[in-house]
N, C-alpha and C. Protein backbone atom coordinates (compact mmCIF):
# COMPACT_ATOMS: atom_id res chain seq x y z
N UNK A 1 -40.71 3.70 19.34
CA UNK A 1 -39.68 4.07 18.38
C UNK A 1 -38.34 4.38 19.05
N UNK A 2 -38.19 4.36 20.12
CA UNK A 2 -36.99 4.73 21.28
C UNK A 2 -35.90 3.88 20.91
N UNK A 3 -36.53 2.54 20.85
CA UNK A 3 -35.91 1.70 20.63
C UNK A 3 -34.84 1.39 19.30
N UNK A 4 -35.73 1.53 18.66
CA UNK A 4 -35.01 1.65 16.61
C UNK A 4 -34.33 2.82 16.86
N UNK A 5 -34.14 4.08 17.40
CA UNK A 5 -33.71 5.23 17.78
C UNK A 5 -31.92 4.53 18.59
N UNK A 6 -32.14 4.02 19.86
CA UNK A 6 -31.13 3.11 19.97
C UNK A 6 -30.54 2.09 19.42
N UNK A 7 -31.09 1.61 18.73
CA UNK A 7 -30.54 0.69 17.47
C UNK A 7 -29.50 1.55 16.72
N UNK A 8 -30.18 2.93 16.05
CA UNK A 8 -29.54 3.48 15.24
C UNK A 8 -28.37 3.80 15.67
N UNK A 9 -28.64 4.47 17.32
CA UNK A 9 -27.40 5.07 18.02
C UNK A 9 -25.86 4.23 18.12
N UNK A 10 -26.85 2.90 17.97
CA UNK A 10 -25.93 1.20 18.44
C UNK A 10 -24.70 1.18 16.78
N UNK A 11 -25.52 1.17 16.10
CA UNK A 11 -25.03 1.09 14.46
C UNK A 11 -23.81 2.38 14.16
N UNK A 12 -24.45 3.42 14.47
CA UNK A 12 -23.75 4.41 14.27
C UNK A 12 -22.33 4.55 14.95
N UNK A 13 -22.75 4.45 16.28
CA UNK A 13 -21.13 4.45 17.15
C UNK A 13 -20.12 3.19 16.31
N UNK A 14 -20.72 2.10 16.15
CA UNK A 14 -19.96 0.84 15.70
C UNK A 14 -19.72 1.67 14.50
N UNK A 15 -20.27 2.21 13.04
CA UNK A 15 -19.26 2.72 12.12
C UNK A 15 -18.33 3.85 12.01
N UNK A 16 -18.58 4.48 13.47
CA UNK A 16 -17.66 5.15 14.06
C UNK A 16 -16.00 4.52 14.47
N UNK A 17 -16.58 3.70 15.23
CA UNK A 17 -15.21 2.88 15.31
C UNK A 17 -14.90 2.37 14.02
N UNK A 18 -15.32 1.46 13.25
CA UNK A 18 -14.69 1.14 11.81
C UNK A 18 -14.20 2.53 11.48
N UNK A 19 -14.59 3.46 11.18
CA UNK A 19 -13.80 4.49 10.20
C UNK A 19 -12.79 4.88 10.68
N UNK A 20 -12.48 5.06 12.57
CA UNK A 20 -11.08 5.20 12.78
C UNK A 20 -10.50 3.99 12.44
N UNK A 21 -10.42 2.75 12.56
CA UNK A 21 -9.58 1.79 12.34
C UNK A 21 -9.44 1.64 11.04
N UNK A 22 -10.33 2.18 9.98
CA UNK A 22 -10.17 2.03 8.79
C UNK A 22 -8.87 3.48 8.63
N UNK A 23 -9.39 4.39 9.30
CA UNK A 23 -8.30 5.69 8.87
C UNK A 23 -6.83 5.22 9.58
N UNK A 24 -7.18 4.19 10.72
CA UNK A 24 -5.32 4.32 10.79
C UNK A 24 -4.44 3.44 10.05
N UNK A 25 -5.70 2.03 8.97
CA UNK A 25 -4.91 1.46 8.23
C UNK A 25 -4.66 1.94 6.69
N UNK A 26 -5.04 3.39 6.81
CA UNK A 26 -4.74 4.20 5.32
C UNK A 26 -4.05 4.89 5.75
N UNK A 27 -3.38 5.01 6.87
CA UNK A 27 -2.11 5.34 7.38
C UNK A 27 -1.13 4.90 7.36
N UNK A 28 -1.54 3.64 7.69
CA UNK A 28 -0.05 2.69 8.04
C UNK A 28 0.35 1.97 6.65
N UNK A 29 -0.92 2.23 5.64
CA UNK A 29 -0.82 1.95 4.13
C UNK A 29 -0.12 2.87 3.37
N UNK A 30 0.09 3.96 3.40
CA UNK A 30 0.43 4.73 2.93
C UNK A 30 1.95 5.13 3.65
N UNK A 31 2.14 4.72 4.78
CA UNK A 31 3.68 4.52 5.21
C UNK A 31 4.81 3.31 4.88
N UNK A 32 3.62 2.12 4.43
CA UNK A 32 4.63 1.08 3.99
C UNK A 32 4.72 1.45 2.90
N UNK A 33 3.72 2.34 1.74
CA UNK A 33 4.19 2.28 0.03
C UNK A 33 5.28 3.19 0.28
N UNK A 34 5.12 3.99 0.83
CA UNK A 34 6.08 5.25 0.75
C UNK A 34 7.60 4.56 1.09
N UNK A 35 7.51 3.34 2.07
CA UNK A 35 9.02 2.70 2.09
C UNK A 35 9.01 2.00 1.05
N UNK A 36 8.35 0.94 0.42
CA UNK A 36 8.14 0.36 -0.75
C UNK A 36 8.95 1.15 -1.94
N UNK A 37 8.36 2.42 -2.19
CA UNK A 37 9.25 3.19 -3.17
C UNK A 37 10.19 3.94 -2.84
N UNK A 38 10.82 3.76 -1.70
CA UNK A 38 12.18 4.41 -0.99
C UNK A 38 13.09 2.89 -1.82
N UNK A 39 12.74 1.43 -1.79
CA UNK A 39 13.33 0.33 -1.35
C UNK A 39 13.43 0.41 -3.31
N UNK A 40 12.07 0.74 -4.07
CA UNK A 40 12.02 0.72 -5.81
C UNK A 40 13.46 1.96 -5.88
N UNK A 41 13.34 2.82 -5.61
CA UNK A 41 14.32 3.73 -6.09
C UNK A 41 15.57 3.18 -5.99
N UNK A 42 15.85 2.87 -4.79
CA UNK A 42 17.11 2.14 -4.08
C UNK A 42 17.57 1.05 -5.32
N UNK A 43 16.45 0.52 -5.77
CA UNK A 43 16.66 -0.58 -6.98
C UNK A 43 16.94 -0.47 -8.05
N UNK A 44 16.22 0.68 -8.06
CA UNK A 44 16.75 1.67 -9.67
C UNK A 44 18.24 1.81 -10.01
N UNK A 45 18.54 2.67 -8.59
CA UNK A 45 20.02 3.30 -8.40
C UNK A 45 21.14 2.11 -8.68
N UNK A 46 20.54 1.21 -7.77
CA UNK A 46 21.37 -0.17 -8.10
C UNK A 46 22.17 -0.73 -9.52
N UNK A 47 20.79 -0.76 -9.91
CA UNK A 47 20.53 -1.00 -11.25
C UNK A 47 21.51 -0.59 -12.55
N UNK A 48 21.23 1.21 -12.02
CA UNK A 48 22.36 2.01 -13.07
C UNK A 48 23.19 1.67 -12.97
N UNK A 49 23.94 1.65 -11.58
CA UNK A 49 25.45 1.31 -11.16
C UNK A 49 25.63 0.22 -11.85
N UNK A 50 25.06 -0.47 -11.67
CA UNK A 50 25.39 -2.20 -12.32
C UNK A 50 25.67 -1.87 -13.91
N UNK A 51 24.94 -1.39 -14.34
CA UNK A 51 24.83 -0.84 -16.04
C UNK A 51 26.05 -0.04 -16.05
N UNK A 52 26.75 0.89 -15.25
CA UNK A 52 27.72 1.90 -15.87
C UNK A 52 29.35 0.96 -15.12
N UNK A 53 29.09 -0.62 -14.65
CA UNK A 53 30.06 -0.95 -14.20
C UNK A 53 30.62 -1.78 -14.92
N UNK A 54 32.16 -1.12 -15.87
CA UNK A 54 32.38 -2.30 -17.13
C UNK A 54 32.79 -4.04 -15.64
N UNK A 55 32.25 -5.10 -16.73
CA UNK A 55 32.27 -6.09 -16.32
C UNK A 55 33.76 -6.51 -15.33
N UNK A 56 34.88 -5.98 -16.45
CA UNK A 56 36.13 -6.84 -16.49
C UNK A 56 36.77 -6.03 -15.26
N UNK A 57 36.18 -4.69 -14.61
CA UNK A 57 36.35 -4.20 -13.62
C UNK A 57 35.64 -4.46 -12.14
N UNK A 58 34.91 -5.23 -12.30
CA UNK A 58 34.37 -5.77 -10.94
C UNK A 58 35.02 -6.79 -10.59
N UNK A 59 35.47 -7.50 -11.83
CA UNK A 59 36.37 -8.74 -11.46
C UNK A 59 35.57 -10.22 -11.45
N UNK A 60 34.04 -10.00 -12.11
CA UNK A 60 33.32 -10.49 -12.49
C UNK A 60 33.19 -11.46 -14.07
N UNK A 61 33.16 -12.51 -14.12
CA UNK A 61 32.94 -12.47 -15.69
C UNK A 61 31.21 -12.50 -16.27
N UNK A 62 31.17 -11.81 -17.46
CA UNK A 62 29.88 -11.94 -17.63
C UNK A 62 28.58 -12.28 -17.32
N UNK A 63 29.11 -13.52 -17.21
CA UNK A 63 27.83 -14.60 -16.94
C UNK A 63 27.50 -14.22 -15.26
N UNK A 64 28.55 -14.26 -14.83
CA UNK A 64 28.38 -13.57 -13.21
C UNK A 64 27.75 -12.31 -12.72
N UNK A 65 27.97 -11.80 -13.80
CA UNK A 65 27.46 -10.34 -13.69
C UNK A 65 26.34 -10.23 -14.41
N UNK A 66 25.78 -10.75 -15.15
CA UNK A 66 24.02 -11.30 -16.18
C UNK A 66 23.10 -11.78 -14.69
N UNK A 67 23.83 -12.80 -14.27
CA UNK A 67 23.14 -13.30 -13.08
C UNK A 67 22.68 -12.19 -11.84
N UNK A 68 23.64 -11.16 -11.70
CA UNK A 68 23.66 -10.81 -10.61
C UNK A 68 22.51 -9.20 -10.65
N UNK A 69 22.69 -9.08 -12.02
CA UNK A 69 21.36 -8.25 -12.51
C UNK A 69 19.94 -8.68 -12.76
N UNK A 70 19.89 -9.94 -13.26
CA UNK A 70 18.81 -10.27 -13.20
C UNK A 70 18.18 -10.78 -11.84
N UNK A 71 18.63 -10.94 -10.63
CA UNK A 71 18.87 -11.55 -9.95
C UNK A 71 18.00 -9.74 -9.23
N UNK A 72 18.53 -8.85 -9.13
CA UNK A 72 18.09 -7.68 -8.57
C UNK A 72 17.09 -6.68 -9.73
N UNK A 73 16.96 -7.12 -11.10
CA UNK A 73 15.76 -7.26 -11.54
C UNK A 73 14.56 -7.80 -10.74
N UNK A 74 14.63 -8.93 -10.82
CA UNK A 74 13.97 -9.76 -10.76
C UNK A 74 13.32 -9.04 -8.75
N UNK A 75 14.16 -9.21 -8.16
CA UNK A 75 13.73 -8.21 -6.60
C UNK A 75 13.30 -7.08 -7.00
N UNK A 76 13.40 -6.23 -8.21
CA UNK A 76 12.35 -5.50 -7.84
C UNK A 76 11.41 -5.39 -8.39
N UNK A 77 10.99 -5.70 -9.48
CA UNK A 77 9.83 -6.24 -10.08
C UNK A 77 9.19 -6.89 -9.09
N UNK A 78 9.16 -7.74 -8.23
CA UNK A 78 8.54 -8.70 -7.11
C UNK A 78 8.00 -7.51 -5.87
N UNK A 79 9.01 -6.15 -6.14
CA UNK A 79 9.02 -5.16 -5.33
C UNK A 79 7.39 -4.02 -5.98
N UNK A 80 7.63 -4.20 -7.14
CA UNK A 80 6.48 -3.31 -8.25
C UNK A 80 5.55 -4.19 -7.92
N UNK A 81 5.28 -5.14 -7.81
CA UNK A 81 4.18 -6.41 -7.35
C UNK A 81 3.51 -5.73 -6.07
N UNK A 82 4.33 -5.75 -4.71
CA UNK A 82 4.01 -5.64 -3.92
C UNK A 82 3.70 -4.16 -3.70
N UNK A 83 3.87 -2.99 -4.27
CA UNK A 83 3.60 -1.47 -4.56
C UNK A 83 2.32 -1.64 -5.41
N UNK A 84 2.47 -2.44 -6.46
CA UNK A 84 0.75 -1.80 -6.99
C UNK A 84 -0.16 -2.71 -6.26
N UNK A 85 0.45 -3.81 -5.07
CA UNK A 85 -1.15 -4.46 -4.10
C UNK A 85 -1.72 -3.23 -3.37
N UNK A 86 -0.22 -2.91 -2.81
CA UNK A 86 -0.82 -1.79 -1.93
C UNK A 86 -1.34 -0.81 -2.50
N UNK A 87 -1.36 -0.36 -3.58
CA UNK A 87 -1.86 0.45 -3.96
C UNK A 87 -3.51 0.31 -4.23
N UNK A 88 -3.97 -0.78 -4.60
CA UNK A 88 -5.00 -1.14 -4.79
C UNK A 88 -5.68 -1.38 -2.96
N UNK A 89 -4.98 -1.57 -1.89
CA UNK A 89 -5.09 -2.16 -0.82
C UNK A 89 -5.46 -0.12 -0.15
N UNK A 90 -5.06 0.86 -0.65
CA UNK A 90 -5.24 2.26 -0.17
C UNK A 90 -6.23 2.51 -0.79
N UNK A 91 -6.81 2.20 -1.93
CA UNK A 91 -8.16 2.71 -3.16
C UNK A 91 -9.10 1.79 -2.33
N UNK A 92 -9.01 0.96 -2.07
CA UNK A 92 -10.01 0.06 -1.28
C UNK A 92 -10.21 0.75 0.33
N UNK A 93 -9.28 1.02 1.21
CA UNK A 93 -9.67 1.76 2.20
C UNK A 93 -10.53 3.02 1.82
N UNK A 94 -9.68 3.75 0.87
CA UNK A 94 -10.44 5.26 -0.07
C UNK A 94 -12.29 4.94 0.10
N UNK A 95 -12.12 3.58 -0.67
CA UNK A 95 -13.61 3.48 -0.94
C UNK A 95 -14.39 3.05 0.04
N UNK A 96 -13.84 2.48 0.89
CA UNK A 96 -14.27 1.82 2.27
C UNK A 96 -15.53 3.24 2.97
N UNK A 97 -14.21 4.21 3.39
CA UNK A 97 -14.38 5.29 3.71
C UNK A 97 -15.01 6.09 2.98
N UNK A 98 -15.59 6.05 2.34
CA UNK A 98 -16.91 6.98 1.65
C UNK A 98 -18.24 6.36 1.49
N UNK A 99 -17.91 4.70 2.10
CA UNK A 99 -19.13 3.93 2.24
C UNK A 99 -19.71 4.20 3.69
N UNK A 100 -18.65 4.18 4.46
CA UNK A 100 -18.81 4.35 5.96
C UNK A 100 -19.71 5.78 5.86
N UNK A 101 -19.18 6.82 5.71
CA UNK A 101 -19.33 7.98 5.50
C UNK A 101 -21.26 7.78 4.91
N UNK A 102 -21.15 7.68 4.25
CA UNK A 102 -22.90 7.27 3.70
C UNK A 102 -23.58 6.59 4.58
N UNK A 103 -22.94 5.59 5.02
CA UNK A 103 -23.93 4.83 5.95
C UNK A 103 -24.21 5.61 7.21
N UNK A 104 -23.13 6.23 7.64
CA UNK A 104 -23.09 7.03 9.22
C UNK A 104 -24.53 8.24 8.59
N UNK A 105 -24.02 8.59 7.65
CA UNK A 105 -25.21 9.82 7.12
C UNK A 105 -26.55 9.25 7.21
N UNK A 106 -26.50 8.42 6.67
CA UNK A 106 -28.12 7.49 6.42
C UNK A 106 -28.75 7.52 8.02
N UNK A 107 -27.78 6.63 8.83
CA UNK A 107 -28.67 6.48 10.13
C UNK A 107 -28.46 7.96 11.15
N UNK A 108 -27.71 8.60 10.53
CA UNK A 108 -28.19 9.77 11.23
C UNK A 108 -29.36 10.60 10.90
N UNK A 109 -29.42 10.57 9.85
CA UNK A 109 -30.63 11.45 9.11
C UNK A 109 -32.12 10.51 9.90
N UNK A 110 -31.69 9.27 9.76
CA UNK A 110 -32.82 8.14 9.97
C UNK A 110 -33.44 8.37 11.35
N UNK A 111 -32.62 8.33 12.46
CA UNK A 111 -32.55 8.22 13.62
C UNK A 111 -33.24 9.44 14.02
């Protein structure tokens, strides 16, 4: 039984390593959303400005200025895209890590 005993030991260290590499990419996940919604706000702000800027004062005509909103619409919506992947991309590490967590339990108890 020494053997299955080292097996276990073999298994265990290996989901050891997965759970740090899993914990430093719910790190580095959670540092790109956090710029992600530094970059959404930034878009927001934009946004207003564009809304509280009468047209005939930018020196813009309409149609120039329709374009140039939808145009930074449109970036950040593509921006909300890429915030709720990641978001789903951190719930998936979340869950990763409570699988690891069970399994490390299992072959320890086992072992």
């Amino acid at each position: 039984s020494s053997g299955i005993n080292a097996e276990y030991g073999a298994a265990a260290e290996l989901i050891g390593a997965i759970s740090v590499e899993n914990e430093t990419n719910k790190n580095a996940i959670a540092e790109l959303n956090g710029q992600i919604e530094d970059i959404l706000d930034r878009y927001k702000i934009l946004q207003d400005q564009m809304d509280s800027t009468p047209t005939q004062s930018s020196g813009m005509d309409s149609e120039s200025m329709q374009a140039l909103k939808d145009t930074i619409n449109a970036l950040k919506e593509e921006q909300e895209v890429h915030h709720s992947e990641i978001n789903k991309l951190s719930d998936d590490a979340t869950q990763k890590d409570l699988h690891l967590k069970t399994l490390y339990s299992a072959l320890i108890t086992t072992a």
